[in-house]
N, C-alpha and C. Protein backbone atom coordinates (compact mmCIF):
# COMPACT_ATOMS: atom_id res chain seq x y z
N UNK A 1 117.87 -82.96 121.02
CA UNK A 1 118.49 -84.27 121.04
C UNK A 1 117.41 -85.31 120.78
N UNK A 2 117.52 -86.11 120.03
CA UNK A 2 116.81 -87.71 119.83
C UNK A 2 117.48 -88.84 119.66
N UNK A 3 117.12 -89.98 120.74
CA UNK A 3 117.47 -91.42 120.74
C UNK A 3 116.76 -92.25 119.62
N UNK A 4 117.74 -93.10 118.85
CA UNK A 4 117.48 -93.68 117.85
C UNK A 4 118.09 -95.13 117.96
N UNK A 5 117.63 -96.16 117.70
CA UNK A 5 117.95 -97.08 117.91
C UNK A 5 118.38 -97.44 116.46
N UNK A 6 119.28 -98.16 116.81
CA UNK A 6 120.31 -99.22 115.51
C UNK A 6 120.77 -100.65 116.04
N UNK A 7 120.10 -101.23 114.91
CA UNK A 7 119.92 -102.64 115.10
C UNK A 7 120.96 -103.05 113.88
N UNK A 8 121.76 -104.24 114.33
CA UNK A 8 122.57 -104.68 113.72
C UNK A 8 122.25 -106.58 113.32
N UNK A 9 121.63 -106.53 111.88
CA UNK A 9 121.37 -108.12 111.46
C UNK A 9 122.39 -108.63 110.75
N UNK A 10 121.99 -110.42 110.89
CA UNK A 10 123.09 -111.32 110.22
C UNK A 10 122.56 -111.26 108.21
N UNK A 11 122.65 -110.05 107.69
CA UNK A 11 122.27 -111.05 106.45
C UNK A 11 121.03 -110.31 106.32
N UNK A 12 120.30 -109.77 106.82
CA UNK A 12 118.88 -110.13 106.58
C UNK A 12 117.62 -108.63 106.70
N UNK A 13 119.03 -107.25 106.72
CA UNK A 13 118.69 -106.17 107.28
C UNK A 13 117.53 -105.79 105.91
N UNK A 14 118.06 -105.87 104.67
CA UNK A 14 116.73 -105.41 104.01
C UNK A 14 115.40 -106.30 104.34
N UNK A 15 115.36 -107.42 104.34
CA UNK A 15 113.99 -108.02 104.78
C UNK A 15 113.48 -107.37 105.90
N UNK A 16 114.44 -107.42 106.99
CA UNK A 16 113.83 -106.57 108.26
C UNK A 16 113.59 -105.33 108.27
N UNK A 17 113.79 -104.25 107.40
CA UNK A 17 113.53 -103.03 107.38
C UNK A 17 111.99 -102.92 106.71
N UNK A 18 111.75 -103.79 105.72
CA UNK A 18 110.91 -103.92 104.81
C UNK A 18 109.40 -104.24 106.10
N UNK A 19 109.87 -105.32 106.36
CA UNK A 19 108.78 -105.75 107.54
C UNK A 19 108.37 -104.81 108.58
N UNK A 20 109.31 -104.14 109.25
CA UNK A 20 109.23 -102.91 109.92
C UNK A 20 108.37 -102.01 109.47
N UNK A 21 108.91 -101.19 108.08
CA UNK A 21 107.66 -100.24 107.79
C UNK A 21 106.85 -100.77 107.02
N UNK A 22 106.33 -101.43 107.02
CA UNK A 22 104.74 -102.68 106.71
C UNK A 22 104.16 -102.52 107.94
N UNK A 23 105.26 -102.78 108.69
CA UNK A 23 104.17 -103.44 110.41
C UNK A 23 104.21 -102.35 111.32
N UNK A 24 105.03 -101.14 111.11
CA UNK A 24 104.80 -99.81 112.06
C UNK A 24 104.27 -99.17 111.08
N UNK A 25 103.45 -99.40 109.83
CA UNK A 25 103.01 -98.36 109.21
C UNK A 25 104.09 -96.93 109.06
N UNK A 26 105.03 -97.34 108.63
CA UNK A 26 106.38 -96.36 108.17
C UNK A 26 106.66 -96.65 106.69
N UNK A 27 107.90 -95.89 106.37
CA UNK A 27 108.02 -95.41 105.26
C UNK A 27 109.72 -95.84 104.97
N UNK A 28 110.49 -96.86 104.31
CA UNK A 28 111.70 -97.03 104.26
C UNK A 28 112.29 -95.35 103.54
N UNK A 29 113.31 -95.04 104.17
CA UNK A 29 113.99 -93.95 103.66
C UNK A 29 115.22 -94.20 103.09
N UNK A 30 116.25 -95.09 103.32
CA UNK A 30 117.16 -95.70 102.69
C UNK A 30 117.59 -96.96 103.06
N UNK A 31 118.55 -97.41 101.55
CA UNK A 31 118.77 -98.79 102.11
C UNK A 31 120.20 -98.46 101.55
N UNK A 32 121.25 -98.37 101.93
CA UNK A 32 122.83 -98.65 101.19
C UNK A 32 123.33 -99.47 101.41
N UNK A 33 123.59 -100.44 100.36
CA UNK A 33 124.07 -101.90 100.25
C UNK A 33 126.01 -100.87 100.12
N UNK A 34 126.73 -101.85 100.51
CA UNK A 34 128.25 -102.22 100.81
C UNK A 34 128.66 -101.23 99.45
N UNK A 35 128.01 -101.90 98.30
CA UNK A 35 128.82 -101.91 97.05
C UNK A 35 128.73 -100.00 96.49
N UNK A 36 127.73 -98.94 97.47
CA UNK A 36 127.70 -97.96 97.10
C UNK A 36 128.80 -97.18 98.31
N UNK A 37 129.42 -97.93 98.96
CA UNK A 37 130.79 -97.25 99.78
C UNK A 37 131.95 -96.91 99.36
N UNK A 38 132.57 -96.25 99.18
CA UNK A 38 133.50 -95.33 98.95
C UNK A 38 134.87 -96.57 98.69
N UNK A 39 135.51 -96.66 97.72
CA UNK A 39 136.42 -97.27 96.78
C UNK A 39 137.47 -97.98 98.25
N UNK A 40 137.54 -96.81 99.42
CA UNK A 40 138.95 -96.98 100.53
C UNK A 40 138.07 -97.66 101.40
N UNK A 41 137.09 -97.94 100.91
CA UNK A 41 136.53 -98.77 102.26
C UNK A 41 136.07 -100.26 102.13
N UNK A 42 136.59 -100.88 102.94
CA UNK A 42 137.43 -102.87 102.57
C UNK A 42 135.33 -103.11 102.89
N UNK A 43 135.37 -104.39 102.31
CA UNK A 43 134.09 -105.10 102.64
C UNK A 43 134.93 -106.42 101.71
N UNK A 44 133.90 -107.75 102.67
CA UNK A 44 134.10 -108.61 101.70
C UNK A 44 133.30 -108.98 100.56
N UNK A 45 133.57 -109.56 99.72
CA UNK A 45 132.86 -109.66 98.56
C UNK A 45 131.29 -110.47 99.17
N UNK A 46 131.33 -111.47 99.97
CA UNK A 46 129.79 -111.33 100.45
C UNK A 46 128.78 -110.53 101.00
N UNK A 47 130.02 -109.34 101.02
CA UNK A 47 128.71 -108.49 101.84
C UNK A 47 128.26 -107.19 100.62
N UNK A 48 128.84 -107.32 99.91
CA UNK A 48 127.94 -106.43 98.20
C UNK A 48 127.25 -106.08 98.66
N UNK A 49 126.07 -106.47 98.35
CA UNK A 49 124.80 -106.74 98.21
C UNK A 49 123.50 -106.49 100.01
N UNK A 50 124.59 -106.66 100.62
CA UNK A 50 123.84 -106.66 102.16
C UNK A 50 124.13 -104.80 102.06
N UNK A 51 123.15 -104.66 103.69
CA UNK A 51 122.73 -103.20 103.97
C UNK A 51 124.07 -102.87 104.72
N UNK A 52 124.39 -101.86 104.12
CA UNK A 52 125.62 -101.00 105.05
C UNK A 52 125.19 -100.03 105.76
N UNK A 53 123.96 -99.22 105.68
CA UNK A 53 123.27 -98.22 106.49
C UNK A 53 121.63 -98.74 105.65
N UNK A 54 120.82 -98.41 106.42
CA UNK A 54 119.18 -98.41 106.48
C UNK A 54 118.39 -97.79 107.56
N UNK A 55 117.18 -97.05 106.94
CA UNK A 55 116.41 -96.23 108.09
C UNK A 55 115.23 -96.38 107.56
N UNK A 56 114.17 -96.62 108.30
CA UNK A 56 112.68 -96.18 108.21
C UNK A 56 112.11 -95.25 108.98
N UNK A 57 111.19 -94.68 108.56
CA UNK A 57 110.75 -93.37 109.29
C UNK A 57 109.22 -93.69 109.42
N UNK A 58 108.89 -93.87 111.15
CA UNK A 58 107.46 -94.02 112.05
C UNK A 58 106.93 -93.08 112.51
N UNK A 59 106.44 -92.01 111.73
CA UNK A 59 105.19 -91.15 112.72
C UNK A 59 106.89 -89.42 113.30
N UNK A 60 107.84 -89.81 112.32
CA UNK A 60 108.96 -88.59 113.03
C UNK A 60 109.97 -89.41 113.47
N UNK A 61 110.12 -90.71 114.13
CA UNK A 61 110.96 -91.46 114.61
C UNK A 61 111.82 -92.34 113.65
N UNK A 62 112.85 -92.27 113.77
CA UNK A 62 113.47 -93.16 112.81
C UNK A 62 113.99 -94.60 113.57
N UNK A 63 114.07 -95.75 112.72
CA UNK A 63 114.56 -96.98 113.10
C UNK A 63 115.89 -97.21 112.39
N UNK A 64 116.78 -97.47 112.65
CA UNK A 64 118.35 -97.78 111.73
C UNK A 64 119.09 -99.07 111.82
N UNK A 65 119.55 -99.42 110.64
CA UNK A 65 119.95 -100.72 110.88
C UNK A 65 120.95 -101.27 110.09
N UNK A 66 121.99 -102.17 110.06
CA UNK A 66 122.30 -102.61 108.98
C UNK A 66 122.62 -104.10 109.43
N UNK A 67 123.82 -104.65 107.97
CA UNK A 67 124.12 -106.00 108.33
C UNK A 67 125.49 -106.04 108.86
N UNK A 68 125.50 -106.43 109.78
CA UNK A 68 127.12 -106.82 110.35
C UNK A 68 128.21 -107.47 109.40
N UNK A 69 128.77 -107.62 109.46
CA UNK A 69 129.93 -108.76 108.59
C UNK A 69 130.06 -109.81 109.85
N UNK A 70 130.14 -110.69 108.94
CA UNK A 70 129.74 -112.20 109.85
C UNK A 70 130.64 -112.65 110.69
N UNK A 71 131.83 -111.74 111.09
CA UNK A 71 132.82 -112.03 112.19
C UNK A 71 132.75 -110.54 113.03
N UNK A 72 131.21 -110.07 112.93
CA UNK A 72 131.65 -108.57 114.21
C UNK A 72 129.87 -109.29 114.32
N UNK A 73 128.76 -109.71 113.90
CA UNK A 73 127.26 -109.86 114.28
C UNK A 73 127.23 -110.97 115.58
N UNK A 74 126.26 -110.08 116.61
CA UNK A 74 126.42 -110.89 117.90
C UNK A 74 124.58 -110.51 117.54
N UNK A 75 124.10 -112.05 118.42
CA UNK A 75 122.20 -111.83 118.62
C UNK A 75 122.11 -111.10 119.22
N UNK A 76 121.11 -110.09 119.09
CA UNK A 76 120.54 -109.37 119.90
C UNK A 76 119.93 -109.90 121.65
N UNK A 77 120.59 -109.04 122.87
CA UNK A 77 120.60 -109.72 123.77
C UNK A 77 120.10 -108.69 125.23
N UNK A 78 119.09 -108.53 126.11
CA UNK A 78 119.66 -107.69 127.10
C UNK A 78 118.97 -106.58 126.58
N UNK A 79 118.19 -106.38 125.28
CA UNK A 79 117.70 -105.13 125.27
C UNK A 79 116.54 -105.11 124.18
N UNK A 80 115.41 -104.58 124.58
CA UNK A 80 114.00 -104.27 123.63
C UNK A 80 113.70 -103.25 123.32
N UNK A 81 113.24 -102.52 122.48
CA UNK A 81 112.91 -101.17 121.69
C UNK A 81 110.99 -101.34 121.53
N UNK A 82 111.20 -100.19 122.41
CA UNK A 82 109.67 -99.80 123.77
C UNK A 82 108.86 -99.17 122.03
N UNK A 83 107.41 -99.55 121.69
CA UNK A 83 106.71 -98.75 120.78
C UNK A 83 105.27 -98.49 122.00
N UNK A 84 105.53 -97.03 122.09
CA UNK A 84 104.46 -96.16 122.84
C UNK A 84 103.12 -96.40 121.91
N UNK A 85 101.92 -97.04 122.06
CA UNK A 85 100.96 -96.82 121.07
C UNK A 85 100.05 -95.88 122.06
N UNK A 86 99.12 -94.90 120.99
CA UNK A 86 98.37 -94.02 121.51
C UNK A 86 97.06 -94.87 122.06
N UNK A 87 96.61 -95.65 121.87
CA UNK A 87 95.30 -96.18 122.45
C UNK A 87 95.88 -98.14 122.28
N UNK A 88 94.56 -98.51 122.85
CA UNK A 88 94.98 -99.98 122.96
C UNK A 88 94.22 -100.91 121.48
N UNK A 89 93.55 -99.92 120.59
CA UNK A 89 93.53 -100.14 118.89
C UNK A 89 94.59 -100.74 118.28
N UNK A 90 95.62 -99.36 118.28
CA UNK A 90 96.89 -99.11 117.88
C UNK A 90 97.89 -100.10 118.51
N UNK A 91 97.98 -100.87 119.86
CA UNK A 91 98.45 -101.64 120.45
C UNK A 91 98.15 -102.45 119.56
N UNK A 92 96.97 -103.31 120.20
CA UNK A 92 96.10 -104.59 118.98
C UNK A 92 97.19 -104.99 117.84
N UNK A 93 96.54 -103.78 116.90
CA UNK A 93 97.25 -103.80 115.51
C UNK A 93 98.76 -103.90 115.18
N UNK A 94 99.48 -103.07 115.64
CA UNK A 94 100.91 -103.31 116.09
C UNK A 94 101.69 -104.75 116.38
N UNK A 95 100.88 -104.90 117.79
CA UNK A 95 101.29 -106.44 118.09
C UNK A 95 101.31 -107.52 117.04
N UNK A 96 99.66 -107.77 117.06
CA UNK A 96 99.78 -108.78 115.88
C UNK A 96 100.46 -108.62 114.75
N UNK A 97 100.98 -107.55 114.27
CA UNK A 97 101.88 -107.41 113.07
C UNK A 97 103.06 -107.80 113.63
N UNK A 98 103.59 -107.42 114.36
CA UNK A 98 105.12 -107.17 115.09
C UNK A 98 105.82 -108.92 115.43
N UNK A 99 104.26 -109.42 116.08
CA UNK A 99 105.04 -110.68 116.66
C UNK A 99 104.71 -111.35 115.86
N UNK A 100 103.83 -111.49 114.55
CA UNK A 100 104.18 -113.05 113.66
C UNK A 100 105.16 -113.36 113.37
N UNK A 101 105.34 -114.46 113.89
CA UNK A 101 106.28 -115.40 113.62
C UNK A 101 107.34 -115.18 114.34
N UNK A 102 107.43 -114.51 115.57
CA UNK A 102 108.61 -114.29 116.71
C UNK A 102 107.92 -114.80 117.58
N UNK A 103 108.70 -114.73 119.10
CA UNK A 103 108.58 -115.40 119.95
C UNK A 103 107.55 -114.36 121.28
N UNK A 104 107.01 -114.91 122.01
CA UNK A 104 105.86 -114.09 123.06
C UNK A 104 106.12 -114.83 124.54
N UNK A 105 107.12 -113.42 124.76
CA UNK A 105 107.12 -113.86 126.46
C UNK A 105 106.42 -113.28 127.25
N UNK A 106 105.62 -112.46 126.42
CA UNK A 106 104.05 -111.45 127.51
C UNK A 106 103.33 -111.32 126.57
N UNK A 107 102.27 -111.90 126.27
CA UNK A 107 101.45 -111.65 125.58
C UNK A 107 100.78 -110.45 125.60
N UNK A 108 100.00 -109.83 124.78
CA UNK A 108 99.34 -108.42 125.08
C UNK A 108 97.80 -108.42 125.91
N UNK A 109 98.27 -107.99 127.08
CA UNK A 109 97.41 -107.82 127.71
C UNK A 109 97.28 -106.70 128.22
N UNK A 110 95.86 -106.59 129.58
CA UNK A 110 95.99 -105.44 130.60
C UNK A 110 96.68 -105.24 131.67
N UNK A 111 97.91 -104.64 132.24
CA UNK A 111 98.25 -104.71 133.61
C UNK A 111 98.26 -103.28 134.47
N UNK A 112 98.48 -103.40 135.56
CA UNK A 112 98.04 -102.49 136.72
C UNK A 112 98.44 -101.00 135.91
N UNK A 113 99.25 -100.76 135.10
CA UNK A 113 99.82 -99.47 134.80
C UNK A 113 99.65 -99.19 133.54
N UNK A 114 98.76 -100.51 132.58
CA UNK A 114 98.79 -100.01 130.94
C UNK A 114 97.38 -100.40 130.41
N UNK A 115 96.91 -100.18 129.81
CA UNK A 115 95.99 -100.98 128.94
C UNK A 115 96.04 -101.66 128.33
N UNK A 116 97.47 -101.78 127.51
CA UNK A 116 97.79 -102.60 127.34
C UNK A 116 99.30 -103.03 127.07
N UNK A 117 100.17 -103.99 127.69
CA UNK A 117 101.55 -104.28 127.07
C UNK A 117 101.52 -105.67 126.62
N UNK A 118 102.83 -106.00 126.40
CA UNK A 118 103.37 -107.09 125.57
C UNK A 118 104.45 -106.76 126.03
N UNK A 119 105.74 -108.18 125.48
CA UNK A 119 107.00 -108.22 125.50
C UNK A 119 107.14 -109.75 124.48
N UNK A 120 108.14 -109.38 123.10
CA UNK A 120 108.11 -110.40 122.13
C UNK A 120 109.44 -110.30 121.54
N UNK A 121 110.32 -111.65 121.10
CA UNK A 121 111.25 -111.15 120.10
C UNK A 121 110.45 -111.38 118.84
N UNK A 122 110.39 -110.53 117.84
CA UNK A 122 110.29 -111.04 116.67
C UNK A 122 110.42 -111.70 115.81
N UNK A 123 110.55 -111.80 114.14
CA UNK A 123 110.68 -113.13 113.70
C UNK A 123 112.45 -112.82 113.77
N UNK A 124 112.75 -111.73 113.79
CA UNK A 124 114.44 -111.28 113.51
C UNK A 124 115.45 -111.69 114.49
N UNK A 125 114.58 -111.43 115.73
CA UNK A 125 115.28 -111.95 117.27
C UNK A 125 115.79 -110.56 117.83
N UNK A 126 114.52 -109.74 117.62
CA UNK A 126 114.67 -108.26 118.00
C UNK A 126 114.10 -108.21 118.97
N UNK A 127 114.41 -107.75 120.31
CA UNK A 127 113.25 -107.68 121.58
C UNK A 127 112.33 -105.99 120.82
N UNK A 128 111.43 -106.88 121.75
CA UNK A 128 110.26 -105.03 121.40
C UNK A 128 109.18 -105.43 122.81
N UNK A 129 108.93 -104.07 122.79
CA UNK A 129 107.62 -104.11 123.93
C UNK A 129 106.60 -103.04 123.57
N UNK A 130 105.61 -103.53 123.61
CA UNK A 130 104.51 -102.71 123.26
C UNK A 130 103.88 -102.29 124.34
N UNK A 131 103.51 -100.69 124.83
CA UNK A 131 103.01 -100.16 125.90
C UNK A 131 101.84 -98.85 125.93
N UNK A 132 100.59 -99.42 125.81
CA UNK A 132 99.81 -98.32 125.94
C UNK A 132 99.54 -97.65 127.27
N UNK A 133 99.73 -97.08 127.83
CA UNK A 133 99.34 -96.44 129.10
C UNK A 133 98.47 -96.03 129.54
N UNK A 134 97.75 -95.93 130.50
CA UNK A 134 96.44 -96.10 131.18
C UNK A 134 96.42 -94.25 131.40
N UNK A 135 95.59 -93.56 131.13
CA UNK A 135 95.24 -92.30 131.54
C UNK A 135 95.66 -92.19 133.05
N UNK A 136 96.27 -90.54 133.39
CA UNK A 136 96.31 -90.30 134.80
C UNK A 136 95.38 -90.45 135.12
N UNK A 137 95.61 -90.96 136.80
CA UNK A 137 94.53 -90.43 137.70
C UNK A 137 94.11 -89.68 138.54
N UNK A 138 93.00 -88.85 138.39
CA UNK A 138 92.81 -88.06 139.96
C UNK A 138 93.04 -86.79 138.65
């Protein structure tokens, strides 16, 4: 079994997928815009062109996403998508990619249990938290 997160944007899912594997160092695997869906299946004519399914692939993990139609898209609210980094390098680098131009309600620092975290929406209005973890002890 694997948990996969799917994020649902206004409009804007290919830009955000694009930024994603730039800034997690991933790899876009697909993007299906509306207009490659099956003849029985209704869309409105503004949404052509927008993402009907999208995935990038991080290190084995996939990210998924598409664009809502503009009478079912609610902001993202109540929930952040955790990136485990292996050292506090990989933190560093991450962060500063992740949060330009979003918002920083924890900056990346050290606390009692990590080396380093964060907590940011992005420029998309995606929560994320970045968490390196401090070696056991003893």
């Amino acid at each position: 079994m694997k948990l996969n997160a799917y994020i649902s944007f206004n409009g804007n899912c290919r830009e955000a997928l694009e930024f994603y594997a730039g800034a997690l160092d991933g790899k876009v695997i697909s993007m299906i815009p509306y207009s490659e869906a099956p003849p029985a299946m209704p869309f409105s004519p503004e949404m052509r062109d927008k993402i009907m399914h999208g995935r990038v692939e991080v290190d084995g993990d996939w990210l998924m996403a598409s664009d809502a139609p503009p009478d079912r898209y609610k902001e993202p609210h109540g929930i952040s998508i955790n990136i485990t980094a292996k050292d506090a390098e990989q933190a560093e680098h991450v962060y500063a990619r992740m949060s330009a131009g979003g918002k920083i309600t924890m900056a990346l620092q050290e606390t009692f249990w990590a080396l380093r975290f964060a907590m940011f929406q992005d420029k998309f209005g995606v929560g994320w938290m970045i968490n390196c973890e401090k070696p056991p002890q003893g």
